[in-house]
PDB file of N, CA and C in Angstrom:
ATOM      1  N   UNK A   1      11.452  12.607   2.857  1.00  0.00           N
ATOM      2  CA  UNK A   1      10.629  11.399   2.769  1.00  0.00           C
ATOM      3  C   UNK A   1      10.897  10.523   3.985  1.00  0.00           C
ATOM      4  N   UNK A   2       9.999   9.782   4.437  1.00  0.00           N
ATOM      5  CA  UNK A   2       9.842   8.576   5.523  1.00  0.00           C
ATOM      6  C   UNK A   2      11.126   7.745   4.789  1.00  0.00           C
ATOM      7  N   UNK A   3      11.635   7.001   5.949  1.00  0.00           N
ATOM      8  CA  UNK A   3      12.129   5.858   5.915  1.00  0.00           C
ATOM      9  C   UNK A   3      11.267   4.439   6.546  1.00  0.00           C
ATOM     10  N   UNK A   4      10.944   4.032   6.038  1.00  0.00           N
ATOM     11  CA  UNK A   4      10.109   2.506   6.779  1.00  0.00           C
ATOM     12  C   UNK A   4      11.427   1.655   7.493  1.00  0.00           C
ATOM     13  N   UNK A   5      11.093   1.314   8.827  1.00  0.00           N
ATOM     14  CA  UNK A   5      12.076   0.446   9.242  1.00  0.00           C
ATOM     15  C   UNK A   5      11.301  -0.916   9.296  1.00  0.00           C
ATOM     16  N   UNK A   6      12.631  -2.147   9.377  1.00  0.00           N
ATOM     17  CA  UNK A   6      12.359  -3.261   9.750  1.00  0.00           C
ATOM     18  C   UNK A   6      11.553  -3.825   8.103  1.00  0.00           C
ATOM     19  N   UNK A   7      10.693  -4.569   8.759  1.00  0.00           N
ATOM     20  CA  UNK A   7       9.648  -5.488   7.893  1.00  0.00           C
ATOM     21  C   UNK A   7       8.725  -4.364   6.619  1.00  0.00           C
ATOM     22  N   UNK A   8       8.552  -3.033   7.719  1.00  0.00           N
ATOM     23  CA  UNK A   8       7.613  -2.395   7.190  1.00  0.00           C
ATOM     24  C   UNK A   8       7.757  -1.407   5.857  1.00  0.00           C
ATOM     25  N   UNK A   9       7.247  -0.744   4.926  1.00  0.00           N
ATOM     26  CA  UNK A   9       6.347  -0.686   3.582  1.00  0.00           C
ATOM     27  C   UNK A   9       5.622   0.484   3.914  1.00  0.00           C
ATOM     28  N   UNK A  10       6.115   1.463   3.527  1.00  0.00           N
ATOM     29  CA  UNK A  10       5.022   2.867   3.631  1.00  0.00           C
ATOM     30  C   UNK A  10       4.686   3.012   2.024  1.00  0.00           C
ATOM     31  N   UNK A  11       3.089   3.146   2.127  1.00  0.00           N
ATOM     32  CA  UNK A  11       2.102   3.081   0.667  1.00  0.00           C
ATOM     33  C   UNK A  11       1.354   3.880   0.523  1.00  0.00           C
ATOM     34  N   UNK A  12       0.726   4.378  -0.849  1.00  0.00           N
ATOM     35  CA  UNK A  12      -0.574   5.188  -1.043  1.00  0.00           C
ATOM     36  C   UNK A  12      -1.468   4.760  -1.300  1.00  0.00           C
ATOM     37  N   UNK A  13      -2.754   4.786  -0.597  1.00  0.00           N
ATOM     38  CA  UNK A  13      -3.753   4.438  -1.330  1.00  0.00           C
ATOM     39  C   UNK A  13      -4.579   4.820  -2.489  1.00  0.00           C
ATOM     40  N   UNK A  14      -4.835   4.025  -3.369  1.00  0.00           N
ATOM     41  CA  UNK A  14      -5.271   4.333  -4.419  1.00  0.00           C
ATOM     42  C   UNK A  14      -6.756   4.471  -4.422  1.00  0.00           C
ATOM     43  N   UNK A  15      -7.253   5.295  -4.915  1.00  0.00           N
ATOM     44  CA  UNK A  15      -9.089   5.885  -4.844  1.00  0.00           C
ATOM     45  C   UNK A  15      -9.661   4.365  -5.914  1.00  0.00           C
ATOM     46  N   UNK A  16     -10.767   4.131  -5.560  1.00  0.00           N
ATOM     47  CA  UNK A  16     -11.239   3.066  -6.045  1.00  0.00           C
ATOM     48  C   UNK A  16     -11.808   3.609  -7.127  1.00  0.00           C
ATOM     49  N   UNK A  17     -11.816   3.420  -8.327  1.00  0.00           N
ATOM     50  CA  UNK A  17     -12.379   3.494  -9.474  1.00  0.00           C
ATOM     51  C   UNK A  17     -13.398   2.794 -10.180  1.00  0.00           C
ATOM     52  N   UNK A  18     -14.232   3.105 -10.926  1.00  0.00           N
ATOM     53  CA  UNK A  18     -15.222   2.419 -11.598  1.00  0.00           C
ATOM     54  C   UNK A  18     -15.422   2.931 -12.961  1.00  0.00           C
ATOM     55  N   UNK A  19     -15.183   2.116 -13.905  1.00  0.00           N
ATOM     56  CA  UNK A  19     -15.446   2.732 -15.282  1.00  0.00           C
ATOM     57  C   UNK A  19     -16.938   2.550 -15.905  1.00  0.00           C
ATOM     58  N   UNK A  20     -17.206   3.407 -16.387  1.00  0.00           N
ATOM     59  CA  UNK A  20     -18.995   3.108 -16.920  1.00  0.00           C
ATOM     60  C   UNK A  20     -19.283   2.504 -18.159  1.00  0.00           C
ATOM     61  N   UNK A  21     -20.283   1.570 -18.842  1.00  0.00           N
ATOM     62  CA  UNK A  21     -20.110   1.343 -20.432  1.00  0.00           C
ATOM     63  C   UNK A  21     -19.552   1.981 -21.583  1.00  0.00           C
ATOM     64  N   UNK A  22     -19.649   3.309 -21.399  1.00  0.00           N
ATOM     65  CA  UNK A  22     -19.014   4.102 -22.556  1.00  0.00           C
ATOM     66  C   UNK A  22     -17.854   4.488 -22.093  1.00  0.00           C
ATOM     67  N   UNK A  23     -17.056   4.439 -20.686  1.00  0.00           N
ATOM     68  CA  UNK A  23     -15.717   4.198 -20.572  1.00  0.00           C
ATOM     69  C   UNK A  23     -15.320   5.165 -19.905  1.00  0.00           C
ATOM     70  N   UNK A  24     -16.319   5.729 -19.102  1.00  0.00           N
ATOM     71  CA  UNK A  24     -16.276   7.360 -18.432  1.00  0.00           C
ATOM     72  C   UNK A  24     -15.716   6.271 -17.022  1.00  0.00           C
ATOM     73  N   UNK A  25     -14.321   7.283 -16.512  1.00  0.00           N
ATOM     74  CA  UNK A  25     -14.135   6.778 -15.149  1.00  0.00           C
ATOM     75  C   UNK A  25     -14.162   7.652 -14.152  1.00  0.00           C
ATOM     76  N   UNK A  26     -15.150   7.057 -12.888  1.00  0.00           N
ATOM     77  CA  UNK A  26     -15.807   7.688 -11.983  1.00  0.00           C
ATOM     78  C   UNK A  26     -14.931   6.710 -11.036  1.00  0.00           C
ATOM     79  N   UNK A  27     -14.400   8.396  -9.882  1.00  0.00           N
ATOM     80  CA  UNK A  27     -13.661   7.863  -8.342  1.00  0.00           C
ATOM     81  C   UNK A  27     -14.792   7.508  -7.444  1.00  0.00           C
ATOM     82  N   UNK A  28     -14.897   6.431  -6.768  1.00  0.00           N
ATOM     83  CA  UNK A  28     -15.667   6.184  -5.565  1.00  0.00           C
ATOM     84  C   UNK A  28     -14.965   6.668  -4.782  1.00  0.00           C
ATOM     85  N   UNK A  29     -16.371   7.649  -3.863  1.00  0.00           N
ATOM     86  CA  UNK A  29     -15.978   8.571  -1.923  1.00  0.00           C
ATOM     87  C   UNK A  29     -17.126   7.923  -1.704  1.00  0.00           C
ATOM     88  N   UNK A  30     -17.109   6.405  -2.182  1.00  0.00           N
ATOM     89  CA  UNK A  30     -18.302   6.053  -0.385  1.00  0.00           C
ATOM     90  C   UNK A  30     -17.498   4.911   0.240  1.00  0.00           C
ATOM     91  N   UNK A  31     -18.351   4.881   1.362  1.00  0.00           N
ATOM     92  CA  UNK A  31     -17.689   4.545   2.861  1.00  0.00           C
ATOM     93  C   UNK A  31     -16.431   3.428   2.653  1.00  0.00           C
ATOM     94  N   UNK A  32     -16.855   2.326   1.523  1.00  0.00           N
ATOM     95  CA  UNK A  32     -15.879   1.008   1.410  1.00  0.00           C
ATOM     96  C   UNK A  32     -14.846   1.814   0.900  1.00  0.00           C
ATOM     97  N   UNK A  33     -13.498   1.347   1.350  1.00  0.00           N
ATOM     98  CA  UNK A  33     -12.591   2.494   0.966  1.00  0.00           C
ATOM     99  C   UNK A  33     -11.675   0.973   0.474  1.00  0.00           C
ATOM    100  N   UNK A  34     -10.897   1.592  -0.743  1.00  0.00           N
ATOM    101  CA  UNK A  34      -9.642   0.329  -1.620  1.00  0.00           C
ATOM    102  C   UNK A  34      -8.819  -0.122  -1.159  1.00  0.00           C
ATOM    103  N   UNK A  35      -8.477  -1.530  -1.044  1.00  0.00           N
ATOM    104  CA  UNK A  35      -7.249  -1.805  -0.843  1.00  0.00           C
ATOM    105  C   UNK A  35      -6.058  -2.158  -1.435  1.00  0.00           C
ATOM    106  N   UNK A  36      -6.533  -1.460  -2.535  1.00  0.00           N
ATOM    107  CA  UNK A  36      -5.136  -1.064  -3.700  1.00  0.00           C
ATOM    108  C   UNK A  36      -4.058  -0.062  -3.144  1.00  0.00           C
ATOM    109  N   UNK A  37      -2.909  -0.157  -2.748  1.00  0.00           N
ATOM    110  CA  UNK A  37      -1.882   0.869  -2.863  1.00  0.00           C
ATOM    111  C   UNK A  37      -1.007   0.786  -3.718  1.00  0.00           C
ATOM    112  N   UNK A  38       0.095   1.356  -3.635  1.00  0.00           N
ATOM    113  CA  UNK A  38       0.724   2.248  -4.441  1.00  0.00           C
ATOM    114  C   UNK A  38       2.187   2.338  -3.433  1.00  0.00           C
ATOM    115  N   UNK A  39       3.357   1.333  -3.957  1.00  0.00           N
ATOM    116  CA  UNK A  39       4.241   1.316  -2.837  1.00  0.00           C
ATOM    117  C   UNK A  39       5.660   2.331  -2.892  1.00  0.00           C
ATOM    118  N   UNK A  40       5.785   3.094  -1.970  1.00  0.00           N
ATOM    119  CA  UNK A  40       6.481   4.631  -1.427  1.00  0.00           C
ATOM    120  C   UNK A  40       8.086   3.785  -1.737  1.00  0.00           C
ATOM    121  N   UNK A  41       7.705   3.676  -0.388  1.00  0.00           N
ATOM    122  CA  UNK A  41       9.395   2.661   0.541  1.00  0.00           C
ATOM    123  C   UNK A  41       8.998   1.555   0.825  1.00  0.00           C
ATOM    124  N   UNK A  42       9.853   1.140   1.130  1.00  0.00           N
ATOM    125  CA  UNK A  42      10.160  -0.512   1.814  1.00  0.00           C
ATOM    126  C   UNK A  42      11.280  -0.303   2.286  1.00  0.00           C
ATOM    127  N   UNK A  43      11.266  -1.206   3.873  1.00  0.00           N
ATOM    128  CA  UNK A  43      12.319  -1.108   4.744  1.00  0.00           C
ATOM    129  C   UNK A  43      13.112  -2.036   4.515  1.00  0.00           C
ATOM    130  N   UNK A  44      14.116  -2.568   5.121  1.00  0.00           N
ATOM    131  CA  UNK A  44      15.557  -3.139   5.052  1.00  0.00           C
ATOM    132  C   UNK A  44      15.085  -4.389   5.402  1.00  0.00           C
ATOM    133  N   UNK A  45      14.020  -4.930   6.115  1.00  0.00           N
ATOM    134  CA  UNK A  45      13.475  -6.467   6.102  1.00  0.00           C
ATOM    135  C   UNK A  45      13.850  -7.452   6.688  1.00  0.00           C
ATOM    136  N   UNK A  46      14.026  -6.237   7.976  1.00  0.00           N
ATOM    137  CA  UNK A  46      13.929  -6.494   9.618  1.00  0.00           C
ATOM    138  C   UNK A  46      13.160  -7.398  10.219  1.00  0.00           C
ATOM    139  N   UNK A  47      12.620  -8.620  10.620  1.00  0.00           N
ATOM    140  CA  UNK A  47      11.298  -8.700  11.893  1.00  0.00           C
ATOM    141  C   UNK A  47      11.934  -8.515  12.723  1.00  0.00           C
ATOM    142  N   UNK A  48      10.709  -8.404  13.804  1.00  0.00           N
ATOM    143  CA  UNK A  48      10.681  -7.563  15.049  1.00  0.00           C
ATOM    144  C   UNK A  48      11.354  -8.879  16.241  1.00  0.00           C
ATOM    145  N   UNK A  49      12.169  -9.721  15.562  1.00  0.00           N
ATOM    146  CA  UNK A  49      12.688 -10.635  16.100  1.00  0.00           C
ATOM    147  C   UNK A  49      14.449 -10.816  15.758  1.00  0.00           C
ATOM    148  N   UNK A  50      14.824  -9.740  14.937  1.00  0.00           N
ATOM    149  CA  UNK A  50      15.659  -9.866  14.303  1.00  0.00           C
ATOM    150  C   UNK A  50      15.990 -10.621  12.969  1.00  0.00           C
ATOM    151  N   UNK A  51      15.314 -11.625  12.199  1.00  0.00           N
ATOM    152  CA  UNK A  51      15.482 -12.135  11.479  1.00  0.00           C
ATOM    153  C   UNK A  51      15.408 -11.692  10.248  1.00  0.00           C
ATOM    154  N   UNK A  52      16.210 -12.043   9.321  1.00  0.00           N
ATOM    155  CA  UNK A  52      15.948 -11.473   7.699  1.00  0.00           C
ATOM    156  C   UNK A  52      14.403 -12.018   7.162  1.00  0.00           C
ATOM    157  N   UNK A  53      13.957 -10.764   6.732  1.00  0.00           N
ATOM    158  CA  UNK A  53      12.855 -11.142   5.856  1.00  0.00           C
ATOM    159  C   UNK A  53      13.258 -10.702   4.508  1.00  0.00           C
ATOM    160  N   UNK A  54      12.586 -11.598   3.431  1.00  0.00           N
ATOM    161  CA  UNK A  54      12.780 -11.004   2.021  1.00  0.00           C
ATOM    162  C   UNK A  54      11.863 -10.329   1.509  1.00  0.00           C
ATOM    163  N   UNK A  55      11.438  -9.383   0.870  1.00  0.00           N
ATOM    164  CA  UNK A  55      10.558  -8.561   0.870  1.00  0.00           C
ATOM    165  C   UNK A  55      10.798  -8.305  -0.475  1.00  0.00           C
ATOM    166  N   UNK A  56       9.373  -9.030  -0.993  1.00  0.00           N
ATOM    167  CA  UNK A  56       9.444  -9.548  -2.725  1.00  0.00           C
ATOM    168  C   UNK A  56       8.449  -7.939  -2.925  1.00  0.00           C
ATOM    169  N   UNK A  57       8.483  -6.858  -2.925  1.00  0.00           N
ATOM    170  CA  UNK A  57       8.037  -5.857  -3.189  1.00  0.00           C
ATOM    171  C   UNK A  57       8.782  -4.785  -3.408  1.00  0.00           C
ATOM    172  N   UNK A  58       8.652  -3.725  -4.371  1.00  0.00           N
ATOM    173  CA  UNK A  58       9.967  -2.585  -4.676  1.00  0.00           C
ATOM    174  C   UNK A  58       9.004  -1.556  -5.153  1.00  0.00           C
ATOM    175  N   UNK A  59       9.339  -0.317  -4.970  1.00  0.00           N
ATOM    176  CA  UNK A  59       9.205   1.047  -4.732  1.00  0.00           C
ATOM    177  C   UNK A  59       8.289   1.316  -6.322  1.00  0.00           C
ATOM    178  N   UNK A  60       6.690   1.329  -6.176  1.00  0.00           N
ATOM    179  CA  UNK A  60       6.358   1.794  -7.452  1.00  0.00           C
ATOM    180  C   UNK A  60       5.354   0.580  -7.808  1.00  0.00           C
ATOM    181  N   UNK A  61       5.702  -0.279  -7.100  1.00  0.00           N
ATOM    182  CA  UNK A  61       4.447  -1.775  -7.296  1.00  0.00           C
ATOM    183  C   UNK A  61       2.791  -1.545  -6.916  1.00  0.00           C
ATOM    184  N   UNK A  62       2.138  -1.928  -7.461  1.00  0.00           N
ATOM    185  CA  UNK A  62       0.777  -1.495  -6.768  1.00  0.00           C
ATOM    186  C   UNK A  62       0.419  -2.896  -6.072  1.00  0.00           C
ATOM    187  N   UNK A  63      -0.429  -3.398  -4.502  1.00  0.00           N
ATOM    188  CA  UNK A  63      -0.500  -4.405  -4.127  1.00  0.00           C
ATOM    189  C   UNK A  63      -1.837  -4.028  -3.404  1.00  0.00           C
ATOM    190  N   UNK A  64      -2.068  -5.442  -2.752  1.00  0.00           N
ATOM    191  CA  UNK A  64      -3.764  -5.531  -2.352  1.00  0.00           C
ATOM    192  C   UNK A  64      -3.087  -5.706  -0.443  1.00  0.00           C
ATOM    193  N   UNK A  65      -3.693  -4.299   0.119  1.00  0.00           N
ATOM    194  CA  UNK A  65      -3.310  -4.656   1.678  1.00  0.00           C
ATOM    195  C   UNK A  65      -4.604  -5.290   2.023  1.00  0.00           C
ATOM    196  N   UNK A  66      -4.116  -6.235   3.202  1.00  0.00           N
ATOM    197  CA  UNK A  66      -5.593  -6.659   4.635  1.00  0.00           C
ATOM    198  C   UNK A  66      -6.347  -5.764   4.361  1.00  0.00           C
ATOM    199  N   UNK A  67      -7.496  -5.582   4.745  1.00  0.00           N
ATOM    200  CA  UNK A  67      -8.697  -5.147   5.201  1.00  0.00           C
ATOM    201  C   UNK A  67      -8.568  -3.782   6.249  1.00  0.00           C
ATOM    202  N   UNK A  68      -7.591  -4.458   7.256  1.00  0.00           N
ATOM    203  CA  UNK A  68      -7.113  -3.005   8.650  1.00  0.00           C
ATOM    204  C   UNK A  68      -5.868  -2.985   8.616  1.00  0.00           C
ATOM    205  N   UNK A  69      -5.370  -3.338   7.604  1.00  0.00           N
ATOM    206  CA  UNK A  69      -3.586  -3.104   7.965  1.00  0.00           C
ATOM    207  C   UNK A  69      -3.618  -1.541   8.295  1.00  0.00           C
ATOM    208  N   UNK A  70      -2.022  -1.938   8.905  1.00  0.00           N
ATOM    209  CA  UNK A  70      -1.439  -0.294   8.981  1.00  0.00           C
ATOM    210  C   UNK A  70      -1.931   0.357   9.691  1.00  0.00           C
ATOM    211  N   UNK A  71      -1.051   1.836   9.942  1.00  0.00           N
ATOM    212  CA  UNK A  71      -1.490   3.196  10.353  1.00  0.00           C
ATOM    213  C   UNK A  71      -1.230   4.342   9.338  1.00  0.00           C
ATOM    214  N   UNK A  72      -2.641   5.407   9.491  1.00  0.00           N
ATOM    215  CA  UNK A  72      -2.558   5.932   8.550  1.00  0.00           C
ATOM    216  C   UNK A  72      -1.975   6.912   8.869  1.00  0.00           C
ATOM    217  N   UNK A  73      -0.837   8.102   8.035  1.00  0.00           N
ATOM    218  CA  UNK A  73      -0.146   8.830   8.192  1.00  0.00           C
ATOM    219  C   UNK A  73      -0.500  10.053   7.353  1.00  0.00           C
ATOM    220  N   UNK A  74      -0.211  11.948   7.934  1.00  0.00           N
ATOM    221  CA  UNK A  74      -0.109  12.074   7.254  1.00  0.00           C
ATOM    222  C   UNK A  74       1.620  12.890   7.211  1.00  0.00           C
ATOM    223  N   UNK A  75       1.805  12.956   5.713  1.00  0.00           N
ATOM    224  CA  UNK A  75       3.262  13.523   6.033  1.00  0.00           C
ATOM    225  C   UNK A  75       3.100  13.996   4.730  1.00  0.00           C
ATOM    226  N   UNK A  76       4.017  15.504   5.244  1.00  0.00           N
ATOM    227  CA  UNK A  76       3.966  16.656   3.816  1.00  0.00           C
ATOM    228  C   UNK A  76       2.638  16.618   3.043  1.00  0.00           C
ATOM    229  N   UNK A  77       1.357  16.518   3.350  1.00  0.00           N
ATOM    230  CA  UNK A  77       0.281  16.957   2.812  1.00  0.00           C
ATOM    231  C   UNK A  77      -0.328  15.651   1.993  1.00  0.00           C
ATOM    232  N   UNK A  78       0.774  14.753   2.309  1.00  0.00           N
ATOM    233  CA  UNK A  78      -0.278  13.126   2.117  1.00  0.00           C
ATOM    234  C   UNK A  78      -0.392  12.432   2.598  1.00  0.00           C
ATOM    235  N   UNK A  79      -1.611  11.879   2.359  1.00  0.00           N
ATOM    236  CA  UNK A  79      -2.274  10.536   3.469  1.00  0.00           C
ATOM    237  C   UNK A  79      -1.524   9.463   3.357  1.00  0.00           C
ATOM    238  N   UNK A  80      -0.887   8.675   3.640  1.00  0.00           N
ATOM    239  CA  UNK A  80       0.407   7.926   3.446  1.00  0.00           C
ATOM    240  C   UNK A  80      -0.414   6.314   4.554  1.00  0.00           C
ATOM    241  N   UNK A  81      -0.227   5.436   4.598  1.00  0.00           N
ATOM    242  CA  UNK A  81      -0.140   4.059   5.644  1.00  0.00           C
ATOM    243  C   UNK A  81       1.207   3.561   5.499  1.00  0.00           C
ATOM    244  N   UNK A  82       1.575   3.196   6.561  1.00  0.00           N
ATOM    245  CA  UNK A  82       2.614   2.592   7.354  1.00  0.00           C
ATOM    246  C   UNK A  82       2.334   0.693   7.934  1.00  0.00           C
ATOM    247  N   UNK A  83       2.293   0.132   6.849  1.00  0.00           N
ATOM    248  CA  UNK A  83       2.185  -1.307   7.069  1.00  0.00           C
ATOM    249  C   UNK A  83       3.250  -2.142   7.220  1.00  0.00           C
ATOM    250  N   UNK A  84       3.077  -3.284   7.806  1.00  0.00           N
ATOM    251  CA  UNK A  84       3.625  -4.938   7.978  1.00  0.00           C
ATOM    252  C   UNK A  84       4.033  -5.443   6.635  1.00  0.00           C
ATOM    253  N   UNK A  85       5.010  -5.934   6.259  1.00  0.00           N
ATOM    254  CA  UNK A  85       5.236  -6.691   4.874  1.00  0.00           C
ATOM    255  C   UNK A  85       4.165  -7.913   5.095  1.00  0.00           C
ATOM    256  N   UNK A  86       3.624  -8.296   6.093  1.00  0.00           N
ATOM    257  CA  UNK A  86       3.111  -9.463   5.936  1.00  0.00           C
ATOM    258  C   UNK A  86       1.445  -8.983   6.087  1.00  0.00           C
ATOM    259  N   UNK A  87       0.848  -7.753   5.450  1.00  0.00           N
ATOM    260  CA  UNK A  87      -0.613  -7.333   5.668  1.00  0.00           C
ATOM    261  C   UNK A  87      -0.372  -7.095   3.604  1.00  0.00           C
ATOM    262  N   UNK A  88       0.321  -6.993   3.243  1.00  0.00           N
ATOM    263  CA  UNK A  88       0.310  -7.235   1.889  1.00  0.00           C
ATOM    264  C   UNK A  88       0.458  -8.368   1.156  1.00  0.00           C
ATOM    265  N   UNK A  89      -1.141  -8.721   0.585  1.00  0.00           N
ATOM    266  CA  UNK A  89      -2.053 -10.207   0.378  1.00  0.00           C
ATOM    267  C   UNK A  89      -1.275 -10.231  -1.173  1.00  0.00           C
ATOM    268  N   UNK A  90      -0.871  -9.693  -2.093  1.00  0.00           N
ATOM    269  CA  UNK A  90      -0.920  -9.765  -3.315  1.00  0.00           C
ATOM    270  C   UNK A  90      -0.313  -8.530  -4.139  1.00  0.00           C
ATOM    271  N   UNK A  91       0.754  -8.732  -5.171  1.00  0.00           N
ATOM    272  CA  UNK A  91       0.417  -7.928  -6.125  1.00  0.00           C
ATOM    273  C   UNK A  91      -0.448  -7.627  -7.224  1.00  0.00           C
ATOM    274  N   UNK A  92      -0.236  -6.352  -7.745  1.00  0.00           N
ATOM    275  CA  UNK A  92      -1.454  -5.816  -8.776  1.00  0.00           C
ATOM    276  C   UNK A  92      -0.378  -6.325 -10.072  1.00  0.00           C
ATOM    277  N   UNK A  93      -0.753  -6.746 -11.184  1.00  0.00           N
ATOM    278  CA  UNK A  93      -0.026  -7.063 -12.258  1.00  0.00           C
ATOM    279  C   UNK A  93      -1.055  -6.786 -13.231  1.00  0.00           C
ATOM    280  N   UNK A  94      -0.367  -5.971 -14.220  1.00  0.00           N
ATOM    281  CA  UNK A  94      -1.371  -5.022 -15.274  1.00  0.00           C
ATOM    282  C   UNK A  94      -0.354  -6.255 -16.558  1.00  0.00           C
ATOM    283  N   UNK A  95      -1.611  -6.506 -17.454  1.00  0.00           N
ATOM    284  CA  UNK A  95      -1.618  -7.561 -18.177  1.00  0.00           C
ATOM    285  C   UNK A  95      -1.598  -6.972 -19.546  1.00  0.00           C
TER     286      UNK A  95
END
């Protein structure tokens, strides 16, 4: 497995979903792609200045990235992104 250094957060993206009235759930493959992931690692919470960052996120959280964060990776046969702690807008919290 990757190690994320510094600030950075390696994630999966999650396929955007849509459920139908009777509750059938259908994956969206068109072009708008989710910015739900699905978090791998998190690095030690480095900036690129040296300073401690705290990095209120842990291994297994689902969160809402920017719009273009990241680079996308692939490693061992998955599509993986490699983001900024600070391109992750929000967590997902299931109620």
């Amino acid at each position: 497995m990757l190690k994320p250094l510094g600030d950075r957060v390696i994630v999966k993206m999650l396929e955007k979903e849509e459920t139908t009235k009777s509750g059938l759930i259908i994956t969206s493959k068109s072009e708008e792609k989710s910015q739900i992931a699905q978090v791998l690692k998190v690095g030690e919470g480095i900036d690129s200045e040296g300073k401690k960052v705290e990095i209120c996120v842990k291994e297994g959280d689902k969160v809402v990235l920017n719009q273009y964060a990241g680079t996308s990776i692939k490693h061992e046969g998955e599509d993986l992104m490699i983001v900024k702690y600070s391109d992750i807008l929000a967590l997902v919290e299931l109620s």
